[in-house]
N, C-alpha and C. Protein backbone atom coordinates (compact mmCIF):
# COMPACT_ATOMS: atom_id res chain seq x y z
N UNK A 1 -13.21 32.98 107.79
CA UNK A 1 -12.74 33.08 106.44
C UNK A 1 -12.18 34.47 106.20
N UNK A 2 -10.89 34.51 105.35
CA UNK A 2 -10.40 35.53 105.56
C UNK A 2 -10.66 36.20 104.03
N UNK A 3 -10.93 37.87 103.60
CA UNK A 3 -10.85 37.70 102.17
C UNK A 3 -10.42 39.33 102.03
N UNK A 4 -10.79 39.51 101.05
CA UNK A 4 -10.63 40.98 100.76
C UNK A 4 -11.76 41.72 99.64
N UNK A 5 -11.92 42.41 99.19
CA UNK A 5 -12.60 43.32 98.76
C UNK A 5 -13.33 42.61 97.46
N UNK A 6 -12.69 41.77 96.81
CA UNK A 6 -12.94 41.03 95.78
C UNK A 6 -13.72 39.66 96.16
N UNK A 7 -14.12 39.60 97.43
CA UNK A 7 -14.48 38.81 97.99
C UNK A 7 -13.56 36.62 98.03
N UNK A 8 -12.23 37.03 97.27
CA UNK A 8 -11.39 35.94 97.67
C UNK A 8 -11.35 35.75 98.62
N UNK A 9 -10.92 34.16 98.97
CA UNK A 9 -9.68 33.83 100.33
C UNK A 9 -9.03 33.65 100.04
N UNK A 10 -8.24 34.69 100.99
CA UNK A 10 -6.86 34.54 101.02
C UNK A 10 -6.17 33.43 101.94
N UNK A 11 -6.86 33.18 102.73
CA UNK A 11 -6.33 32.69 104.25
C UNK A 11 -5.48 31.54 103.61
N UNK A 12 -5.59 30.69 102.45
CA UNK A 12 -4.75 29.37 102.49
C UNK A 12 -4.27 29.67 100.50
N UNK A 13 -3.44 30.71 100.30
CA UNK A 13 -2.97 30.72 99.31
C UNK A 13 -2.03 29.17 98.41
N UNK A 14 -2.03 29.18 96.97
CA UNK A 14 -1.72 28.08 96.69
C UNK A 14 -0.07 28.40 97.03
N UNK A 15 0.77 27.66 96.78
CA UNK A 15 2.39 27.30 97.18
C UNK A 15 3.03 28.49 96.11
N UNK A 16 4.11 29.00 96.12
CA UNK A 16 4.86 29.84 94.97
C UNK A 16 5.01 28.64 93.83
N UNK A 17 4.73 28.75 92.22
CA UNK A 17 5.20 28.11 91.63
C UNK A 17 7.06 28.47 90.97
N UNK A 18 7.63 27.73 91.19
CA UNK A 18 8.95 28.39 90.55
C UNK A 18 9.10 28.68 89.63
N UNK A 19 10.10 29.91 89.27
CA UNK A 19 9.97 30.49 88.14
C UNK A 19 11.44 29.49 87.36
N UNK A 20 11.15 29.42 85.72
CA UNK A 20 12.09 29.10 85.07
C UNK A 20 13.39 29.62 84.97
N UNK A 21 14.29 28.82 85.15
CA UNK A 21 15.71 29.27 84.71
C UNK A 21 16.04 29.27 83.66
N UNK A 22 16.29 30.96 82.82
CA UNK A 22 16.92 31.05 81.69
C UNK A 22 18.10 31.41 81.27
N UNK A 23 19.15 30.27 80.38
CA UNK A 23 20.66 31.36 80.50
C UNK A 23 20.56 30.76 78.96
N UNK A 24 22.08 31.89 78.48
CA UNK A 24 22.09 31.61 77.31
C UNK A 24 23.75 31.02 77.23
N UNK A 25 24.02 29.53 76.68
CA UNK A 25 25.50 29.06 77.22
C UNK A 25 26.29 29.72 75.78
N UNK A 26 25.71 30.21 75.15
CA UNK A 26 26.95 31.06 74.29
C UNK A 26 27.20 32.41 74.22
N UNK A 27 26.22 32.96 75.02
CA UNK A 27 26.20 34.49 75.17
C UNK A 27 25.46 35.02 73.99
N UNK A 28 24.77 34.26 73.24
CA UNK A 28 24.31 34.66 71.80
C UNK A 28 22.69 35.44 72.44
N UNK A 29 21.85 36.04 72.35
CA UNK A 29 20.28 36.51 72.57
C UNK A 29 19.47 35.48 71.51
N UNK A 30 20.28 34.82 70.84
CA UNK A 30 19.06 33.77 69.77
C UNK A 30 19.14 32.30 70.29
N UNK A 31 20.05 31.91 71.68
CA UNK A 31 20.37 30.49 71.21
C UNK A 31 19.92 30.21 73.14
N UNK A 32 18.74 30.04 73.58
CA UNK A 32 18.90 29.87 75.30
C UNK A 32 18.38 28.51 75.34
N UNK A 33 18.49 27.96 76.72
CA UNK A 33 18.36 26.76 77.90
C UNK A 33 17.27 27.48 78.67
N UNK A 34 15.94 26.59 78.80
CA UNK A 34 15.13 26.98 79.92
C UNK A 34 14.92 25.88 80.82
N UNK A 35 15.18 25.89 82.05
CA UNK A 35 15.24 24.55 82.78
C UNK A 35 13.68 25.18 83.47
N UNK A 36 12.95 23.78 83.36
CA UNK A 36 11.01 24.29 84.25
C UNK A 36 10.38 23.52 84.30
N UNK A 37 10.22 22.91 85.71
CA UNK A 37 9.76 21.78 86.02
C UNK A 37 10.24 19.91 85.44
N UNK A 38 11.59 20.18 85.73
CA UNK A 38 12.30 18.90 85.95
C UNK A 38 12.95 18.84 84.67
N UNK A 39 12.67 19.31 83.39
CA UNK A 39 12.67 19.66 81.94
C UNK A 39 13.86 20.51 81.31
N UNK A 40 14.58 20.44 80.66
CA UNK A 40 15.57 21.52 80.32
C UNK A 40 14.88 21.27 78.70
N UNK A 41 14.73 22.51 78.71
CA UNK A 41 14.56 22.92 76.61
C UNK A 41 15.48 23.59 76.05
N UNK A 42 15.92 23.54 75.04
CA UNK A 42 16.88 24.19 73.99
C UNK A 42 16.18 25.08 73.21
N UNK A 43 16.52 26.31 72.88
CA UNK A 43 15.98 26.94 71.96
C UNK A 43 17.22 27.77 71.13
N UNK A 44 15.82 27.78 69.87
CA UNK A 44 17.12 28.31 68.74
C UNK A 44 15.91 29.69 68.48
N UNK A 45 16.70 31.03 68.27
CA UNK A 45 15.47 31.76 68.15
C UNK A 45 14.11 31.78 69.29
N UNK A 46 13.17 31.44 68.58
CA UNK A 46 11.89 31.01 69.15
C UNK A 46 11.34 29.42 69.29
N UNK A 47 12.17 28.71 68.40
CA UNK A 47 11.86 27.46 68.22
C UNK A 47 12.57 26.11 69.13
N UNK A 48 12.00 25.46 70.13
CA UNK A 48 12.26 24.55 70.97
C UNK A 48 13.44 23.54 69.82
N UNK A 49 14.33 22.89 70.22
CA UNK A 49 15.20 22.34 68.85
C UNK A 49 15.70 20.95 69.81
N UNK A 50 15.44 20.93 71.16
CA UNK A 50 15.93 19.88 71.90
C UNK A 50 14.98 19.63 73.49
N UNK A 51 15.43 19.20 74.09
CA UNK A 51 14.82 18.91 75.88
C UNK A 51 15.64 17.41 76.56
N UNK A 52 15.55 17.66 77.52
CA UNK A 52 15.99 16.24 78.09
C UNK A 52 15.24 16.26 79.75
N UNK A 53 15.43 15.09 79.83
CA UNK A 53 14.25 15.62 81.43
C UNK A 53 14.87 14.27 82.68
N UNK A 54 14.28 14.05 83.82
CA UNK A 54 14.70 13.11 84.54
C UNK A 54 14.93 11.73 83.72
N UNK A 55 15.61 10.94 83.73
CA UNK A 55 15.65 9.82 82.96
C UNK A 55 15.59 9.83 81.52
N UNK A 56 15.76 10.88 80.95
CA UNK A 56 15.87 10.78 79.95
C UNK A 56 17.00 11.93 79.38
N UNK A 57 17.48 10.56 77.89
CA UNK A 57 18.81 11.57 77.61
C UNK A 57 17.86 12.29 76.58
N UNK A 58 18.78 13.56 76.22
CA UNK A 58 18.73 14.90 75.02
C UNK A 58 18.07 14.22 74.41
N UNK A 59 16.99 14.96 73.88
CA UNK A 59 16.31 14.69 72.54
C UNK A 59 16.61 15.99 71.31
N UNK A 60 16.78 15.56 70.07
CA UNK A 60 17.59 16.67 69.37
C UNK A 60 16.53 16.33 68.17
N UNK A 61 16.06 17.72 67.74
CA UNK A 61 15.33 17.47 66.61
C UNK A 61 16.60 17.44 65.38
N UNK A 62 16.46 17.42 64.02
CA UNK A 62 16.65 17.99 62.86
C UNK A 62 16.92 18.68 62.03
N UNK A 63 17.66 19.63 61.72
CA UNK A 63 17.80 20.63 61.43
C UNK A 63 17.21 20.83 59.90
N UNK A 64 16.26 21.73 60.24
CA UNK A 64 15.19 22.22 59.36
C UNK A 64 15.35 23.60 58.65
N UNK A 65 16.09 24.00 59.46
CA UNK A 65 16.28 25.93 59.32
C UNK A 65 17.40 26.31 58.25
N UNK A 66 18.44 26.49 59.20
CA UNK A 66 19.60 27.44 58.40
C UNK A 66 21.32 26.82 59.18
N UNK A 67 22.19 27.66 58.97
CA UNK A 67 23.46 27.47 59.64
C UNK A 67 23.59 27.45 60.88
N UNK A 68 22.78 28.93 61.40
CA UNK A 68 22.67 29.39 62.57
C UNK A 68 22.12 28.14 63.68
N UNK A 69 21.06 27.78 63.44
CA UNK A 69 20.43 26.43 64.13
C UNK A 69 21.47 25.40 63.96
N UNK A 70 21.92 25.42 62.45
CA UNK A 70 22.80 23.80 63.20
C UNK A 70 23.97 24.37 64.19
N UNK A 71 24.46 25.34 63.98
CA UNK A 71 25.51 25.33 65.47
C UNK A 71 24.40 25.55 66.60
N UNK A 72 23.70 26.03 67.01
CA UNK A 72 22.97 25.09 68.03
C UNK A 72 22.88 24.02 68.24
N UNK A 73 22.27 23.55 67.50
CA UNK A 73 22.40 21.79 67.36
C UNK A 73 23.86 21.12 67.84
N UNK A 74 24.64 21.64 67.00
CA UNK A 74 26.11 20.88 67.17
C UNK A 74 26.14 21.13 68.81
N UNK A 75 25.96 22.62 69.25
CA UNK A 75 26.71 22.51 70.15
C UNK A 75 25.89 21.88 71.16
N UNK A 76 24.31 21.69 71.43
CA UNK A 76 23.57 20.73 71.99
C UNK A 76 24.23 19.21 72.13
N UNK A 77 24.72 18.80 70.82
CA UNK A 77 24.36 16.75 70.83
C UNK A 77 26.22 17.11 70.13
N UNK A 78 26.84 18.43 69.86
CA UNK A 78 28.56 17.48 69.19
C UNK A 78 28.64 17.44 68.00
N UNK A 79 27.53 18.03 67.16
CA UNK A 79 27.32 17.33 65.69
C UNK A 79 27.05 16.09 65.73
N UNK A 80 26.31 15.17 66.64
CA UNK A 80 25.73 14.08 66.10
C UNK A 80 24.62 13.96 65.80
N UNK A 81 24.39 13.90 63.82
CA UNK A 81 23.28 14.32 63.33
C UNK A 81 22.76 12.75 63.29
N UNK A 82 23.23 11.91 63.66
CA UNK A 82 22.41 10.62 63.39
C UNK A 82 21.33 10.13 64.30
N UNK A 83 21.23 10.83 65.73
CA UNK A 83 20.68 11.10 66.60
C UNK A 83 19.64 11.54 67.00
N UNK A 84 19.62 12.62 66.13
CA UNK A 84 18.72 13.52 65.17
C UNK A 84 17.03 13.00 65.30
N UNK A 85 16.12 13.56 65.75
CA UNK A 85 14.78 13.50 65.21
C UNK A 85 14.05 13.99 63.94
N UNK A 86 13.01 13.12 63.34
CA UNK A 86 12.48 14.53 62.44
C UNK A 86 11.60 15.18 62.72
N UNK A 87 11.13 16.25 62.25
CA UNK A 87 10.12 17.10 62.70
C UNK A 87 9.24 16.57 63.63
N UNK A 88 8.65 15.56 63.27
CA UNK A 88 7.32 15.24 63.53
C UNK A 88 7.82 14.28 64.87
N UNK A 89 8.75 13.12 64.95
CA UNK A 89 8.93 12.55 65.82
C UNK A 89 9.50 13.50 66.90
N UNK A 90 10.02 14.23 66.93
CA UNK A 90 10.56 15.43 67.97
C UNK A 90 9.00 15.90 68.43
N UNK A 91 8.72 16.34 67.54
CA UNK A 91 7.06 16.47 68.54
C UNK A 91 6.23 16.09 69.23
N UNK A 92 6.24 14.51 68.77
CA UNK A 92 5.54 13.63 69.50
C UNK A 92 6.65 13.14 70.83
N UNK A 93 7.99 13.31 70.73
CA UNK A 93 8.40 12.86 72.12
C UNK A 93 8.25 14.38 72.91
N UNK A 94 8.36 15.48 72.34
CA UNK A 94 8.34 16.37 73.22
C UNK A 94 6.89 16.78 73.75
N UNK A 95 5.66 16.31 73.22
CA UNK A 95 4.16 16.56 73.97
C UNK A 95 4.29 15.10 75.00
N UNK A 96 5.11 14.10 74.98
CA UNK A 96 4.95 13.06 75.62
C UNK A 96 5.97 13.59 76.86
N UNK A 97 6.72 14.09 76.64
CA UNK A 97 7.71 14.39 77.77
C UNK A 97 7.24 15.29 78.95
N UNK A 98 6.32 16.44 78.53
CA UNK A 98 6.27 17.27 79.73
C UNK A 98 4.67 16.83 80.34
């Protein structure tokens, strides 16, 4: 058994987990894409506003906020607000999704 000072083993470390990919597709610092673990999320600010994942298309919440969020939005789903989740159903598909 192999360890070190802290008395771990090291000898069979777990796998690297990958790190998330973050870009921002408008160049804005308020509006990014985090792709992590099969998952792409939308964010507006701090607030998750979309996701889509293997087999499944975009999920787009609601616009709850201000201007700024709906051009996120638009530029997520096109302006199709009929598509649209509300608060609460966006939540429940997005704790079901990951």
């Amino acid at each position: 058994m192999s360890g070190n000072e802290s008395g771990l083993d090291l000898s069979n470390p777990p796998p690297p987990v990958p790190m998330p990919e973050v870009d921002h597709p408008t160049d804005r610092p308020n509006f990014c894409r985090v792709r992590a673990g099969g998952i792409t999320y939308w964010f507006s600010y701090r607030t998750c506003i979309a996701f889509s994942g293997p087999g499944c298309d975009t999920v787009v919440r609601e616009n709850s906020w201000g201007p700024t969020t709906g051009k996120h939005l638009s530029y997520i789903d096109g302006g199709d607000k009929k598509s649209r989740l509300s608060s609460e159903a966006f939540e429940m598909a997005l704790e079901t999704s990951s």
